[in-house]
C-alpha atoms as a PDB file:
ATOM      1  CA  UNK A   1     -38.639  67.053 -46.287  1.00  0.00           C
ATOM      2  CA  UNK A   2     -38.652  64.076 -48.483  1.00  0.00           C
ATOM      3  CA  UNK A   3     -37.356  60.307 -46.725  1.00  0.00           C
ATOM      4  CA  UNK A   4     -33.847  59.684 -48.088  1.00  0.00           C
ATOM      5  CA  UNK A   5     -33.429  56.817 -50.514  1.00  0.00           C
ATOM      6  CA  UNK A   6     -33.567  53.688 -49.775  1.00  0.00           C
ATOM      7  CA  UNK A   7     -30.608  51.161 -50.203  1.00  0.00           C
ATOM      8  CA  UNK A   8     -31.259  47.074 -49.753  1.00  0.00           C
ATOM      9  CA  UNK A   9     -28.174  45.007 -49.745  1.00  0.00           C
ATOM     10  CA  UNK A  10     -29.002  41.214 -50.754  1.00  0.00           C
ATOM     11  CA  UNK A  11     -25.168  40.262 -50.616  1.00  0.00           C
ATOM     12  CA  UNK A  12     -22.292  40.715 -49.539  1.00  0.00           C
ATOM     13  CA  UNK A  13     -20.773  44.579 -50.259  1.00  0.00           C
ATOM     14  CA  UNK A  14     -17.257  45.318 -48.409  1.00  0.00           C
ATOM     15  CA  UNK A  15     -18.269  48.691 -45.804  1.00  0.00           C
ATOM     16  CA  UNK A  16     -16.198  50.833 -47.402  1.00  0.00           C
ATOM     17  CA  UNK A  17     -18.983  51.354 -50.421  1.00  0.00           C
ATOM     18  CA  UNK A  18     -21.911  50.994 -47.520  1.00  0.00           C
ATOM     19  CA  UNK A  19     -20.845  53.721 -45.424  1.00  0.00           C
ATOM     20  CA  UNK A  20     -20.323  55.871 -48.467  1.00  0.00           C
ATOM     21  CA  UNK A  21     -23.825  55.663 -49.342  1.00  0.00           C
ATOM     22  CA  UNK A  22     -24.855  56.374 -45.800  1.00  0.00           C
ATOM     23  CA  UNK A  23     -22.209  59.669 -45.631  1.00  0.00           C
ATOM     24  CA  UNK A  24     -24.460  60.647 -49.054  1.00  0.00           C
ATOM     25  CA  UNK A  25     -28.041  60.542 -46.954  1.00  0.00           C
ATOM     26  CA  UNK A  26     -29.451  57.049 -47.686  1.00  0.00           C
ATOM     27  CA  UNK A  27     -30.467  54.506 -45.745  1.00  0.00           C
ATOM     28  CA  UNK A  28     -29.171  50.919 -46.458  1.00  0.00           C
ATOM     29  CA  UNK A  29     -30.602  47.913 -44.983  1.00  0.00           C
ATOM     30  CA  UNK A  30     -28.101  44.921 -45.302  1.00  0.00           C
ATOM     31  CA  UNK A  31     -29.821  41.684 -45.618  1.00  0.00           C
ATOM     32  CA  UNK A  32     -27.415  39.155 -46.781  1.00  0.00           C
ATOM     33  CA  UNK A  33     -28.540  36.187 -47.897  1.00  0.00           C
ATOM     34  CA  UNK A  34     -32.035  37.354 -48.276  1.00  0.00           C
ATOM     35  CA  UNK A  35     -34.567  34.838 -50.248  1.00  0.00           C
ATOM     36  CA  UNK A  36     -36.175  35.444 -53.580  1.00  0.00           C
ATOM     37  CA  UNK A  37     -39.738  35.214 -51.586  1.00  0.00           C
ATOM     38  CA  UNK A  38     -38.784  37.251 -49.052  1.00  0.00           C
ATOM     39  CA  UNK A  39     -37.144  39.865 -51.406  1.00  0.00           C
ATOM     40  CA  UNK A  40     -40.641  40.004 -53.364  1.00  0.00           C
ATOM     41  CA  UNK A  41     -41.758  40.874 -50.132  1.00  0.00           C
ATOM     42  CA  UNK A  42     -39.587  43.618 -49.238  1.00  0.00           C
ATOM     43  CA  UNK A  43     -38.103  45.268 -52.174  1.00  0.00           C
ATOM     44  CA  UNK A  44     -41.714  47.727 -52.456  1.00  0.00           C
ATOM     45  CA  UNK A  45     -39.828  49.610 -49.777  1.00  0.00           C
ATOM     46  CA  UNK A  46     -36.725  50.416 -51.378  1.00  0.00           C
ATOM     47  CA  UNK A  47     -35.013  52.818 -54.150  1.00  0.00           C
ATOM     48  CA  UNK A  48     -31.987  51.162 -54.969  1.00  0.00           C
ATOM     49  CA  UNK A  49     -31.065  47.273 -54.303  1.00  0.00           C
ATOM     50  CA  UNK A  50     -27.497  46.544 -54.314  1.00  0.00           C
ATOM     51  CA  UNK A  51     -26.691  42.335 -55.505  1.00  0.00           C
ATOM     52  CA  UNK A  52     -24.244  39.717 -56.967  1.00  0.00           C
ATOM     53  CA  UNK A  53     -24.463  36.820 -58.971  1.00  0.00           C
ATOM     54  CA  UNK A  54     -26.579  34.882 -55.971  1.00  0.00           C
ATOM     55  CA  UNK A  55     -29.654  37.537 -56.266  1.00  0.00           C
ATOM     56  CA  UNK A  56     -31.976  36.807 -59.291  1.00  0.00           C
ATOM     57  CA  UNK A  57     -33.322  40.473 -60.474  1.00  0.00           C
ATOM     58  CA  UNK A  58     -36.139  39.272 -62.993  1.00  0.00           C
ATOM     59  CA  UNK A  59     -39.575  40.910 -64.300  1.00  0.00           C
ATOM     60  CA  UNK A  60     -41.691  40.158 -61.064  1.00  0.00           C
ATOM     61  CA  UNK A  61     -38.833  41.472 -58.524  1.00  0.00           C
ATOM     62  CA  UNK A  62     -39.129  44.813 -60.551  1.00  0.00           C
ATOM     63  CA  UNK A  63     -42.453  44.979 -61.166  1.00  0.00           C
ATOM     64  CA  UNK A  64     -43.003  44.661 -57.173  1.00  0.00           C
ATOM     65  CA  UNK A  65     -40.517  47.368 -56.800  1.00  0.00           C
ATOM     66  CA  UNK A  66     -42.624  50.211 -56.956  1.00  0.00           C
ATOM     67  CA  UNK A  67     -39.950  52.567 -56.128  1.00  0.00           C
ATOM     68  CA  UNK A  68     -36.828  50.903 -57.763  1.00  0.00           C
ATOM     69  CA  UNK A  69     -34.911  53.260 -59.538  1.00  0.00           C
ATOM     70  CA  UNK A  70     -31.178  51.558 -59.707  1.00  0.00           C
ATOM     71  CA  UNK A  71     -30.072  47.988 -59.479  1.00  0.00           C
ATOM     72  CA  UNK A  72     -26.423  47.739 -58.899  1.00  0.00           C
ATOM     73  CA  UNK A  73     -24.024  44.522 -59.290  1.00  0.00           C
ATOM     74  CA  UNK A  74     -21.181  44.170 -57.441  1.00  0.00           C
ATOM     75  CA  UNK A  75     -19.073  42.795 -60.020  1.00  0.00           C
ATOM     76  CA  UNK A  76     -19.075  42.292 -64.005  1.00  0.00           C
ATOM     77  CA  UNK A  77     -21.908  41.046 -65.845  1.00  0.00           C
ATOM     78  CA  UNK A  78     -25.838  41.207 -65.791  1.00  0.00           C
ATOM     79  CA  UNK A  79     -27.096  38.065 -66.670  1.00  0.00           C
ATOM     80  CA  UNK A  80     -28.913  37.420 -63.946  1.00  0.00           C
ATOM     81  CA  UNK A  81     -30.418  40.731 -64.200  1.00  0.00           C
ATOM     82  CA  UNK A  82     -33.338  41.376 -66.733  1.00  0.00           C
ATOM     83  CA  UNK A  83     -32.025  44.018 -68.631  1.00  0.00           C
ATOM     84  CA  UNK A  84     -35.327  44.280 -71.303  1.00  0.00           C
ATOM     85  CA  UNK A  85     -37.565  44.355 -68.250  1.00  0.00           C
ATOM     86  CA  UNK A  86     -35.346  46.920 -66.514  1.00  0.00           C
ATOM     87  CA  UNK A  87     -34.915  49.131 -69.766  1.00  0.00           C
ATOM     88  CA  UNK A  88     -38.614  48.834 -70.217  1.00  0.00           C
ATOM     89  CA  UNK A  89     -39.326  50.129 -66.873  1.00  0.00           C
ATOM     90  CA  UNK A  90     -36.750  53.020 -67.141  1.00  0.00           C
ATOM     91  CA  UNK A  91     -34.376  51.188 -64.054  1.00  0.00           C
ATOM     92  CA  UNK A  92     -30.791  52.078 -64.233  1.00  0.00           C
ATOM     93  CA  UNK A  93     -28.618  48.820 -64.338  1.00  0.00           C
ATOM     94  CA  UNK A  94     -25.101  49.630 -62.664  1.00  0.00           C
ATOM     95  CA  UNK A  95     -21.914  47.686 -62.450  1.00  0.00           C
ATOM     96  CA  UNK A  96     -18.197  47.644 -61.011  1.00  0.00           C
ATOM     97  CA  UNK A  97     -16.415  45.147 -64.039  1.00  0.00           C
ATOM     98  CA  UNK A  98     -13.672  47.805 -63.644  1.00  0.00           C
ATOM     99  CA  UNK A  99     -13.166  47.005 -59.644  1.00  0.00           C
ATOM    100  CA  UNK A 100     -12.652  43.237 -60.834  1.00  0.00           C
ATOM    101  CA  UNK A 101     -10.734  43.246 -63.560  1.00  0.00           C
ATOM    102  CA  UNK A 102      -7.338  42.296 -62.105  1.00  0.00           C
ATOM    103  CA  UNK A 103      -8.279  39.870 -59.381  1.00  0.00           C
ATOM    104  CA  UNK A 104      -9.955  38.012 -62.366  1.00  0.00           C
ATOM    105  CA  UNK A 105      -7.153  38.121 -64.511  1.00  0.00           C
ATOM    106  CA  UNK A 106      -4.832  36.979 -61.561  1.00  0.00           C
ATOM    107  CA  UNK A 107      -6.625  34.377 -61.007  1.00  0.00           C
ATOM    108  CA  UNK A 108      -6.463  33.105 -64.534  1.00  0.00           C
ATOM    109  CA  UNK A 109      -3.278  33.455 -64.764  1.00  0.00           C
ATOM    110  CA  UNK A 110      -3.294  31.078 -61.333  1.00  0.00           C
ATOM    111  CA  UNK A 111      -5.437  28.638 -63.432  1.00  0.00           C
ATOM    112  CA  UNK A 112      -3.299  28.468 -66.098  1.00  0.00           C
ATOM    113  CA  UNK A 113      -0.055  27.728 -63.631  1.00  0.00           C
ATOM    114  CA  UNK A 114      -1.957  25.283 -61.867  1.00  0.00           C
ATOM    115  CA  UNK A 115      -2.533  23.443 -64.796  1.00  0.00           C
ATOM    116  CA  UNK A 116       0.996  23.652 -66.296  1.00  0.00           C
ATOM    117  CA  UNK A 117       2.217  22.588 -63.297  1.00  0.00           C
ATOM    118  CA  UNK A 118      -0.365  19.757 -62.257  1.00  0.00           C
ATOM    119  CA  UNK A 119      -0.078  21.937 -58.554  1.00  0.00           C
ATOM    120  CA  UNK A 120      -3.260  20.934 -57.237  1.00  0.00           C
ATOM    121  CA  UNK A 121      -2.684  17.162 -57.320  1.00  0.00           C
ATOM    122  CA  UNK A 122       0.484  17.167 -56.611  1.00  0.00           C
ATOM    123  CA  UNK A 123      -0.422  19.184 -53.179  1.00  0.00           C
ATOM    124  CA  UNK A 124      -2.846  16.661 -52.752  1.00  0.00           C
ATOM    125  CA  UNK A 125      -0.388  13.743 -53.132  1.00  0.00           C
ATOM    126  CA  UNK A 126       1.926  15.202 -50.441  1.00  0.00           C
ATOM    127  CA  UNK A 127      -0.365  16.109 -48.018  1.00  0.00           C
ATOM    128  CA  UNK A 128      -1.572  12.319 -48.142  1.00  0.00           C
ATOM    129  CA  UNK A 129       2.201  11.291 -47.481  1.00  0.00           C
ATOM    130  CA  UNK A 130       3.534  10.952 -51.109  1.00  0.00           C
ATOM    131  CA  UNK A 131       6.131  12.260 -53.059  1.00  0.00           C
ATOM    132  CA  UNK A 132       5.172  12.175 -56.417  1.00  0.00           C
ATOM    133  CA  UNK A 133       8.170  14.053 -57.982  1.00  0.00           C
ATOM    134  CA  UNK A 134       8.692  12.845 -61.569  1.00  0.00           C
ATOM    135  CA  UNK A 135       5.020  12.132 -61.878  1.00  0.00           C
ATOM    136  CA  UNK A 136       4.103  14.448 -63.866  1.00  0.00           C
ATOM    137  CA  UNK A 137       6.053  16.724 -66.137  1.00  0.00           C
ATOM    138  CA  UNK A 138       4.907  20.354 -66.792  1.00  0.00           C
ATOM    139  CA  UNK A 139       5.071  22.763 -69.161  1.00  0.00           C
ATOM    140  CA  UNK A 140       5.882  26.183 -69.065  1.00  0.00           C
ATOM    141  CA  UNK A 141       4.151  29.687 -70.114  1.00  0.00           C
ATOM    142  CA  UNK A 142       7.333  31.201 -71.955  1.00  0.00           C
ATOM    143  CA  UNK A 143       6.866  30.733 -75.632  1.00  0.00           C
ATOM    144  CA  UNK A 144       3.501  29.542 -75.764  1.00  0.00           C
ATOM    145  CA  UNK A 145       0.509  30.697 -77.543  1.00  0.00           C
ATOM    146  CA  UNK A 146      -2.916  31.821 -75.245  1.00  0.00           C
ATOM    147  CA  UNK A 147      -5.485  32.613 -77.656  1.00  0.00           C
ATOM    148  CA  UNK A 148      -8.244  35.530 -75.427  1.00  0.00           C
ATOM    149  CA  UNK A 149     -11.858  35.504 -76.289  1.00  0.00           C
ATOM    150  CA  UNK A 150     -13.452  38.145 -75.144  1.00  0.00           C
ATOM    151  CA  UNK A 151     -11.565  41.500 -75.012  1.00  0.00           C
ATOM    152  CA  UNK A 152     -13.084  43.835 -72.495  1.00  0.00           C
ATOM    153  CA  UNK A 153     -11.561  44.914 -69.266  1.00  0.00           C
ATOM    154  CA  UNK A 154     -10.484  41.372 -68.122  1.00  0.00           C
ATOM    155  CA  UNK A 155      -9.398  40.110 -71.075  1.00  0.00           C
ATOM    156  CA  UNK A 156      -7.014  43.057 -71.939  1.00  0.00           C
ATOM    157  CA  UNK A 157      -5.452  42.595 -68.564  1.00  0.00           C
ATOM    158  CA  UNK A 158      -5.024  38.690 -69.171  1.00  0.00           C
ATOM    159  CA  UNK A 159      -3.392  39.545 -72.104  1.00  0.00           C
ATOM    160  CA  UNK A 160      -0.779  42.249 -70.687  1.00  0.00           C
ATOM    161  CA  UNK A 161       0.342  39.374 -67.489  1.00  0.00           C
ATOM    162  CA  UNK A 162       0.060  36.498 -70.326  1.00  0.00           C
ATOM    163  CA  UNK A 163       2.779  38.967 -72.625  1.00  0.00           C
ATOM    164  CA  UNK A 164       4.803  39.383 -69.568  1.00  0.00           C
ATOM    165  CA  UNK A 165       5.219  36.069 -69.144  1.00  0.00           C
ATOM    166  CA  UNK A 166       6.511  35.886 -72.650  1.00  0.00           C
ATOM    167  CA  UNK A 167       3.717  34.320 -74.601  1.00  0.00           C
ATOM    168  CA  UNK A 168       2.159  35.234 -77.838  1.00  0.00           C
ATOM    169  CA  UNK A 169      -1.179  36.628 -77.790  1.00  0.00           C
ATOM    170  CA  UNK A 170      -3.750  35.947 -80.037  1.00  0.00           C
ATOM    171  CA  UNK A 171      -7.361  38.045 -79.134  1.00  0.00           C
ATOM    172  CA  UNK A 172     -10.810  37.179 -80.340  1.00  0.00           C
ATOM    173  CA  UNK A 173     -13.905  40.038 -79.879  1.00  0.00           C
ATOM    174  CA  UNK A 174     -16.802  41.171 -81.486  1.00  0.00           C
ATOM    175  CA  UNK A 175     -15.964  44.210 -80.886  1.00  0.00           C
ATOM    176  CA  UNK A 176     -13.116  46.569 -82.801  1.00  0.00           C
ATOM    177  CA  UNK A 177      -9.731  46.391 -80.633  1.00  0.00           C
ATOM    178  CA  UNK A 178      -7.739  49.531 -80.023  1.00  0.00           C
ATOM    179  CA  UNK A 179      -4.600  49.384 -82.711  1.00  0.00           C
ATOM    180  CA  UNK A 180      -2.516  50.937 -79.703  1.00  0.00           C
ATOM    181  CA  UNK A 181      -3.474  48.179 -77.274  1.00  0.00           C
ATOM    182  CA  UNK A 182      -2.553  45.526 -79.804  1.00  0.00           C
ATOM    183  CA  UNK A 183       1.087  47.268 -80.150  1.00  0.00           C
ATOM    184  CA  UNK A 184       1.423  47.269 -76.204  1.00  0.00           C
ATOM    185  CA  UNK A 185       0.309  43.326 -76.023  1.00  0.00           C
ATOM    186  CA  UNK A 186       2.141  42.402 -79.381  1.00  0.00           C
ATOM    187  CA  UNK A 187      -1.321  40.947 -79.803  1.00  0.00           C
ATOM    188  CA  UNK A 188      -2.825  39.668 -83.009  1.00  0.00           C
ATOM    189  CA  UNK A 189      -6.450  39.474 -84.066  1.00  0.00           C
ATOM    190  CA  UNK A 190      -8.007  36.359 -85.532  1.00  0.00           C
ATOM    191  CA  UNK A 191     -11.377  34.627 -86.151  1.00  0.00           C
ATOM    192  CA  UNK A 192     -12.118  32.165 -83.401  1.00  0.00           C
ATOM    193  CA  UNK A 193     -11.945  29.267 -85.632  1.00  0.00           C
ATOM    194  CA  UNK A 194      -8.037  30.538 -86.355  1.00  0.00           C
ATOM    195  CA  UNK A 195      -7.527  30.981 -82.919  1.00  0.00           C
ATOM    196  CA  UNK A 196      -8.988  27.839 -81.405  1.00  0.00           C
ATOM    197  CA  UNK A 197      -6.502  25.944 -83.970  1.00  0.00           C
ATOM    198  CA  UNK A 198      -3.341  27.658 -83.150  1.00  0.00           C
ATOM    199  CA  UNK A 199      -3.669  27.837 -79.230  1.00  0.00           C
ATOM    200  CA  UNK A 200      -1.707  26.186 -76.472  1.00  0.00           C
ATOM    201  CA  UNK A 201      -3.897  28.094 -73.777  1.00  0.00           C
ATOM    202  CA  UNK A 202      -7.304  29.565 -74.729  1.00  0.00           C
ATOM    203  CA  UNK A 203      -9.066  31.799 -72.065  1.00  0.00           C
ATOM    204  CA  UNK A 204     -13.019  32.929 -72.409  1.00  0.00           C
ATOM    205  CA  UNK A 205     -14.081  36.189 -70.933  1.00  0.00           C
ATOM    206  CA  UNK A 206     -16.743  36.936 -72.676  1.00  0.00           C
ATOM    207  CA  UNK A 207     -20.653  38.042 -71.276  1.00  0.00           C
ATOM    208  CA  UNK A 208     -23.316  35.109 -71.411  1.00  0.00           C
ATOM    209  CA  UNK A 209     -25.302  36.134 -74.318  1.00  0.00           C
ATOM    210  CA  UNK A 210     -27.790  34.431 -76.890  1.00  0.00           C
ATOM    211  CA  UNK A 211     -24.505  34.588 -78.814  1.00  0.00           C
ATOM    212  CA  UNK A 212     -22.027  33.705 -76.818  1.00  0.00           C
ATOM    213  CA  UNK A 213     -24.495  30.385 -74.789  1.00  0.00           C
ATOM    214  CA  UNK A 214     -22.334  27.730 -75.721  1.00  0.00           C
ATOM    215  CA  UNK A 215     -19.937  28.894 -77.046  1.00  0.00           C
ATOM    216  CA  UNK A 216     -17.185  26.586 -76.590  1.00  0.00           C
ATOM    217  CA  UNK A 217     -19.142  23.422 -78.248  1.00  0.00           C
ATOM    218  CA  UNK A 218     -18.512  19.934 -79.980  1.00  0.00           C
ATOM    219  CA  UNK A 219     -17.778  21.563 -83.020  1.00  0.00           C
ATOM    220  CA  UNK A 220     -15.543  24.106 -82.200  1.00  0.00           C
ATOM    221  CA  UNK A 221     -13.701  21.741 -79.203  1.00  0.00           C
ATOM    222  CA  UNK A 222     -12.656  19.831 -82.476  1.00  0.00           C
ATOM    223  CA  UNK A 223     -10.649  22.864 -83.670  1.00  0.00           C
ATOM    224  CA  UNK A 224      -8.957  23.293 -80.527  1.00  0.00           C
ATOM    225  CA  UNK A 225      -4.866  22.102 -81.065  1.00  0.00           C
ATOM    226  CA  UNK A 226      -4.594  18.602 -79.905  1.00  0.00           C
ATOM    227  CA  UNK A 227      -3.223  18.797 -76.242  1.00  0.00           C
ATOM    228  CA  UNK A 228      -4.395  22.716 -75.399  1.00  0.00           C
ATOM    229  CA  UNK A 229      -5.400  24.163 -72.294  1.00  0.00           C
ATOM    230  CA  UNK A 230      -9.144  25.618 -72.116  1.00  0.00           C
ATOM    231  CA  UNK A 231      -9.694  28.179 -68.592  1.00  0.00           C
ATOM    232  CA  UNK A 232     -12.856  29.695 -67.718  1.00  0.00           C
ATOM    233  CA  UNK A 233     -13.423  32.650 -65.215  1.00  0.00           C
ATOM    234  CA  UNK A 234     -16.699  34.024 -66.976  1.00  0.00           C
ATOM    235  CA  UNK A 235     -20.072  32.548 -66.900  1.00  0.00           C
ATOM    236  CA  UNK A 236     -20.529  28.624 -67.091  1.00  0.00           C
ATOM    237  CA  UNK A 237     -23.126  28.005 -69.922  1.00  0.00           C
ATOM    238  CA  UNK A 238     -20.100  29.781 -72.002  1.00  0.00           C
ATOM    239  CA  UNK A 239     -19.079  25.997 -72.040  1.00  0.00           C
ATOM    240  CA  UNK A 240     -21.384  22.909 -73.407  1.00  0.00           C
ATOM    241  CA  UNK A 241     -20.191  20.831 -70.047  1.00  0.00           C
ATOM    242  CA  UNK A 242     -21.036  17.523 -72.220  1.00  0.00           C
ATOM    243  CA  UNK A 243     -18.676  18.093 -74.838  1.00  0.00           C
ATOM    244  CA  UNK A 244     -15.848  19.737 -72.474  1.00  0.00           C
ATOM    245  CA  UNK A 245     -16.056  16.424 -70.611  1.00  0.00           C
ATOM    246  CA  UNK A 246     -15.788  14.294 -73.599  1.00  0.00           C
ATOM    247  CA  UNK A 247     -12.837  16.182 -74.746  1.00  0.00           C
ATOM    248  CA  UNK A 248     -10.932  16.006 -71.531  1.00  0.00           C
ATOM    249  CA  UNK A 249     -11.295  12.323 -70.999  1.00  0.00           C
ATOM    250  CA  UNK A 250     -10.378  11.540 -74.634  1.00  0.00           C
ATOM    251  CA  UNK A 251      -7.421  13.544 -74.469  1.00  0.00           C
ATOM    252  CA  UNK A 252      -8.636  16.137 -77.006  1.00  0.00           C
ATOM    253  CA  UNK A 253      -7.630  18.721 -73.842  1.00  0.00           C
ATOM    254  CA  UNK A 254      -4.498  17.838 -71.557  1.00  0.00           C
ATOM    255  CA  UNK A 255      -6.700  19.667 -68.734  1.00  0.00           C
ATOM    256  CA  UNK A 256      -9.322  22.738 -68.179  1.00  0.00           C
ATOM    257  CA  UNK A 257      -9.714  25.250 -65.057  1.00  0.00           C
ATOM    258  CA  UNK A 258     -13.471  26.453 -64.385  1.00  0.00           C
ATOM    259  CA  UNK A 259     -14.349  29.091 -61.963  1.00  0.00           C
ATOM    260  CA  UNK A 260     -17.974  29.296 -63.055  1.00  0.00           C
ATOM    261  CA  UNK A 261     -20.423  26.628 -64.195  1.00  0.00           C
ATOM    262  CA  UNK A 262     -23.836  26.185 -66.008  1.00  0.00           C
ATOM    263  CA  UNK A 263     -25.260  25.476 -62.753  1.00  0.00           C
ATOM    264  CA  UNK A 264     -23.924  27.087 -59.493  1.00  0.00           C
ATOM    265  CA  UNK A 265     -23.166  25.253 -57.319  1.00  0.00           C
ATOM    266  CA  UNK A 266     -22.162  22.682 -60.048  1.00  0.00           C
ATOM    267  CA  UNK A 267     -24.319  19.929 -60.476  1.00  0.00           C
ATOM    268  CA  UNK A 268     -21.986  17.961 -63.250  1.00  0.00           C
ATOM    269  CA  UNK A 269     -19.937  15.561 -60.832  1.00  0.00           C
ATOM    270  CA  UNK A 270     -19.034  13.279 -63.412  1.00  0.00           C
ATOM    271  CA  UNK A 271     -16.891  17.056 -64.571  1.00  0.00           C
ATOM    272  CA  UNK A 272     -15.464  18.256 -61.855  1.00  0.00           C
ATOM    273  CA  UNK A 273     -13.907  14.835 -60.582  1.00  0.00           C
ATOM    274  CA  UNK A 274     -11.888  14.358 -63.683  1.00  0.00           C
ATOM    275  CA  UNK A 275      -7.877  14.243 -62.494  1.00  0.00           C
ATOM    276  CA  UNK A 276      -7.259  16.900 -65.485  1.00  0.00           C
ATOM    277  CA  UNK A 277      -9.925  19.356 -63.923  1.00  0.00           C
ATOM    278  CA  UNK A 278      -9.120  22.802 -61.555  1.00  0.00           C
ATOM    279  CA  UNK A 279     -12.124  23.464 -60.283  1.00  0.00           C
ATOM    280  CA  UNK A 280     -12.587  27.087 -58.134  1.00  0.00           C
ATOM    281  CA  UNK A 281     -15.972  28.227 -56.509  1.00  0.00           C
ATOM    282  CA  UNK A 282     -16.805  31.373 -58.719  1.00  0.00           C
ATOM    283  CA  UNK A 283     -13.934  33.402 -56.853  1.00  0.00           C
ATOM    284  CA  UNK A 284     -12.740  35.820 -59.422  1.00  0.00           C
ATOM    285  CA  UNK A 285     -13.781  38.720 -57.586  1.00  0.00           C
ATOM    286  CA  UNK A 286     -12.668  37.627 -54.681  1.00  0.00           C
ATOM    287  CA  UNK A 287      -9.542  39.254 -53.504  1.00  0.00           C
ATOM    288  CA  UNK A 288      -9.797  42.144 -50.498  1.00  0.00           C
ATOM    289  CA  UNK A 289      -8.876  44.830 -52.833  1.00  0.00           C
ATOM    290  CA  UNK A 290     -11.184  44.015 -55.494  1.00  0.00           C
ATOM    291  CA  UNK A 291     -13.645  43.841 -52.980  1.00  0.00           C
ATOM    292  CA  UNK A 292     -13.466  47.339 -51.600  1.00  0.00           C
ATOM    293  CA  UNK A 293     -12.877  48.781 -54.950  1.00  0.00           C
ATOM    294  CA  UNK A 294     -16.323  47.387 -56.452  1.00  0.00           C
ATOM    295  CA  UNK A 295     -18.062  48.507 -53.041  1.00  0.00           C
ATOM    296  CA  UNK A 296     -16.511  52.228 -53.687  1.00  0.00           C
ATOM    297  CA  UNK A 297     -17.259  51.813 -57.461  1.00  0.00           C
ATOM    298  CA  UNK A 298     -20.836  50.825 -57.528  1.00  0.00           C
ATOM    299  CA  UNK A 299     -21.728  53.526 -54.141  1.00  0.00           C
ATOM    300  CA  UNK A 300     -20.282  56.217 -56.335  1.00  0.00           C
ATOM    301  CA  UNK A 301     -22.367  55.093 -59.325  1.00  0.00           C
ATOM    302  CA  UNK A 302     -25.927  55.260 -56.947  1.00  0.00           C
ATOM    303  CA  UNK A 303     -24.917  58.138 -55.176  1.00  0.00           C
ATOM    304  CA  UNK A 304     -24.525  59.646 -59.181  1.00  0.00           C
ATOM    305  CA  UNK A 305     -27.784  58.112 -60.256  1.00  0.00           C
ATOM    306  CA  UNK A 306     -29.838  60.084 -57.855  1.00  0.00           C
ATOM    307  CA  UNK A 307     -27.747  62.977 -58.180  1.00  0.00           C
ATOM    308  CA  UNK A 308     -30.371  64.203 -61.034  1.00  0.00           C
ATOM    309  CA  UNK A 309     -33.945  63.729 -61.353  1.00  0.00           C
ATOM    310  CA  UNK A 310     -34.707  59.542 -61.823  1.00  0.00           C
ATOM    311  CA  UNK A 311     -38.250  58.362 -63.578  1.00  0.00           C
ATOM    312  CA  UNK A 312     -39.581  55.120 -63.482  1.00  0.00           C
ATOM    313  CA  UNK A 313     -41.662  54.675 -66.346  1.00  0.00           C
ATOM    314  CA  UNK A 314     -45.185  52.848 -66.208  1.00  0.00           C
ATOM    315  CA  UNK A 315     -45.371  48.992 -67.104  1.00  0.00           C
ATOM    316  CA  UNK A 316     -46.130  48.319 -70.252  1.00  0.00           C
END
């Protein structure tokens, strides 16, 4: 009888996905937290390895994994997975961008209240024993313009809360965009340059790609509308950090929300300390439902891996 396959967990993954893949016959091994040295060690052992953004799956983790059929991520987005070295080996890359979609969305949405509303230093005023009412003066979402880059599964859903609230919604993708999702989001589509220029709010959600590395740059910060609103709940190096900060403390920006950074944990104090600055640790997964719902969604994506014949092919 042939050993069941073999599941290593190197972060966190909610129980309700684990002991689905142990009612299907394999055998995790939860090891949270594990190091890259010590997963070079281990991973010869196992079939599958299960990760987030923390674990690092490069060229010499698969070519030590003998037996490595699937990598999943809990969550959206591969880039710290090597995708040509996993394509060239024949291992199946799996993700649960689905699961997320809405918790990251919420939370945008949260970002871009926060910043309307100057929330987080006002909470920090009255907790120190002010009250700072009349300090600042928001604005509201109703009637302004968000301008979406990046119009997969999180961006869609940013743009049906942003429409509820009453905004106009202006999307941005490389890809074609269903006509019959643009007539449910009253949504129009423009070139980024248009977009950039006629946005109150602009929201990134795109992958981190050659392409996309910088996106938001010194050039195109000076297209922005004078006074906007930039959030950012996909991947950090999106964002050149040295021009975001230059355009915050001239004024270019009224304020910017990050969730995710070039470097993680951020490295850019001079950034993140700026009064006009929401600043979140990489939390847009991070609700209890999405949780369990990208457990359940990437253990039902192994258990279907393996339910047909999988070949590794030979290093080239």
């Amino acid at each position: 009888m042939d050993d069941p396959p073999r599941v290593l967990v190197c972060d966190k993954l909610h129980r309700a996905g684990i002991e689905m893949l142990k009612d299907a016959g394999f055998e995790v091994t939860v090891a949270e937290g594990i190091s890259y040295e010590e997963l070079l060690r281990t991973i010869p052992e196992y079939d599958v390895i299960v990760v987030r953004s923390r674990t690092k799956v490069d060229r010499d983790v698969m070519l030590a994994a003998k037996r490595l059929k699937v990598v999943a991520r809990v969550g959206a987005g591969t880039d710290n997975i090597d995708m040509d070295a996993a394509n060239g080996l024949g291992i199946k890359v799996v993700c649960a961008g689905e699961a997320v979609a809405n918790a990251t969305a919420e939370l945008t949405l949260g970002l871009m209240l926060a910043l309307s509303r100057s929330i987080c230093s006002l909470c920090d005023e009255v907790k120190k024993g002010g009250w700072p009412k009349g300090k600042y003066e928001g604005v509201e979402l109703m009637g302004k313009t968000v301008g979406i880059i990046g119009v997969g599964r999180i961006g869609r859903r940013v743009a049906e809360l942003t429409r509820a609230f009453g905004m106009e919604v202006l999307l941005n993708d490389v890809a074609p965009i269903p006509g019959d999702f643009l007539k449910k989001v009253s949504g129009k589509v423009m070139p980024l340059v248009d977009l950039l220029k006629a946005s109150d709010y602009i929201t990134l959600h795109v992958p981190l790609t050659p392409s996309t590395r910088h996106l938001i740059n010194k050039e195109n910060i000076r297209l922005i509308k004078h006074g906007a609103f930039l959030i950012n709940t996909s991947r950090g190096a999106v964002i050149d950090e040295d021009a975001l900060y230059e355009a915050l403390v001239t004024g270019r920006l009224r304020g910017a929300a990050l969730d995710v950074y070039s470097v993680e944990p951020p490295v850019n104090r001079k950034l993140l300390e700026l009064p006009n600055v929401i600043c979140t640790p990489h939390i847009g997964a991070q609700t209890l439902e999405a949780q369990e719902r990208a457990s359940v969604e990437v253990a039902s994506k192994i258990i279907e891996s393996f339910s047909y014949t999988t070949v590794r092919k030979n290093p080239v």
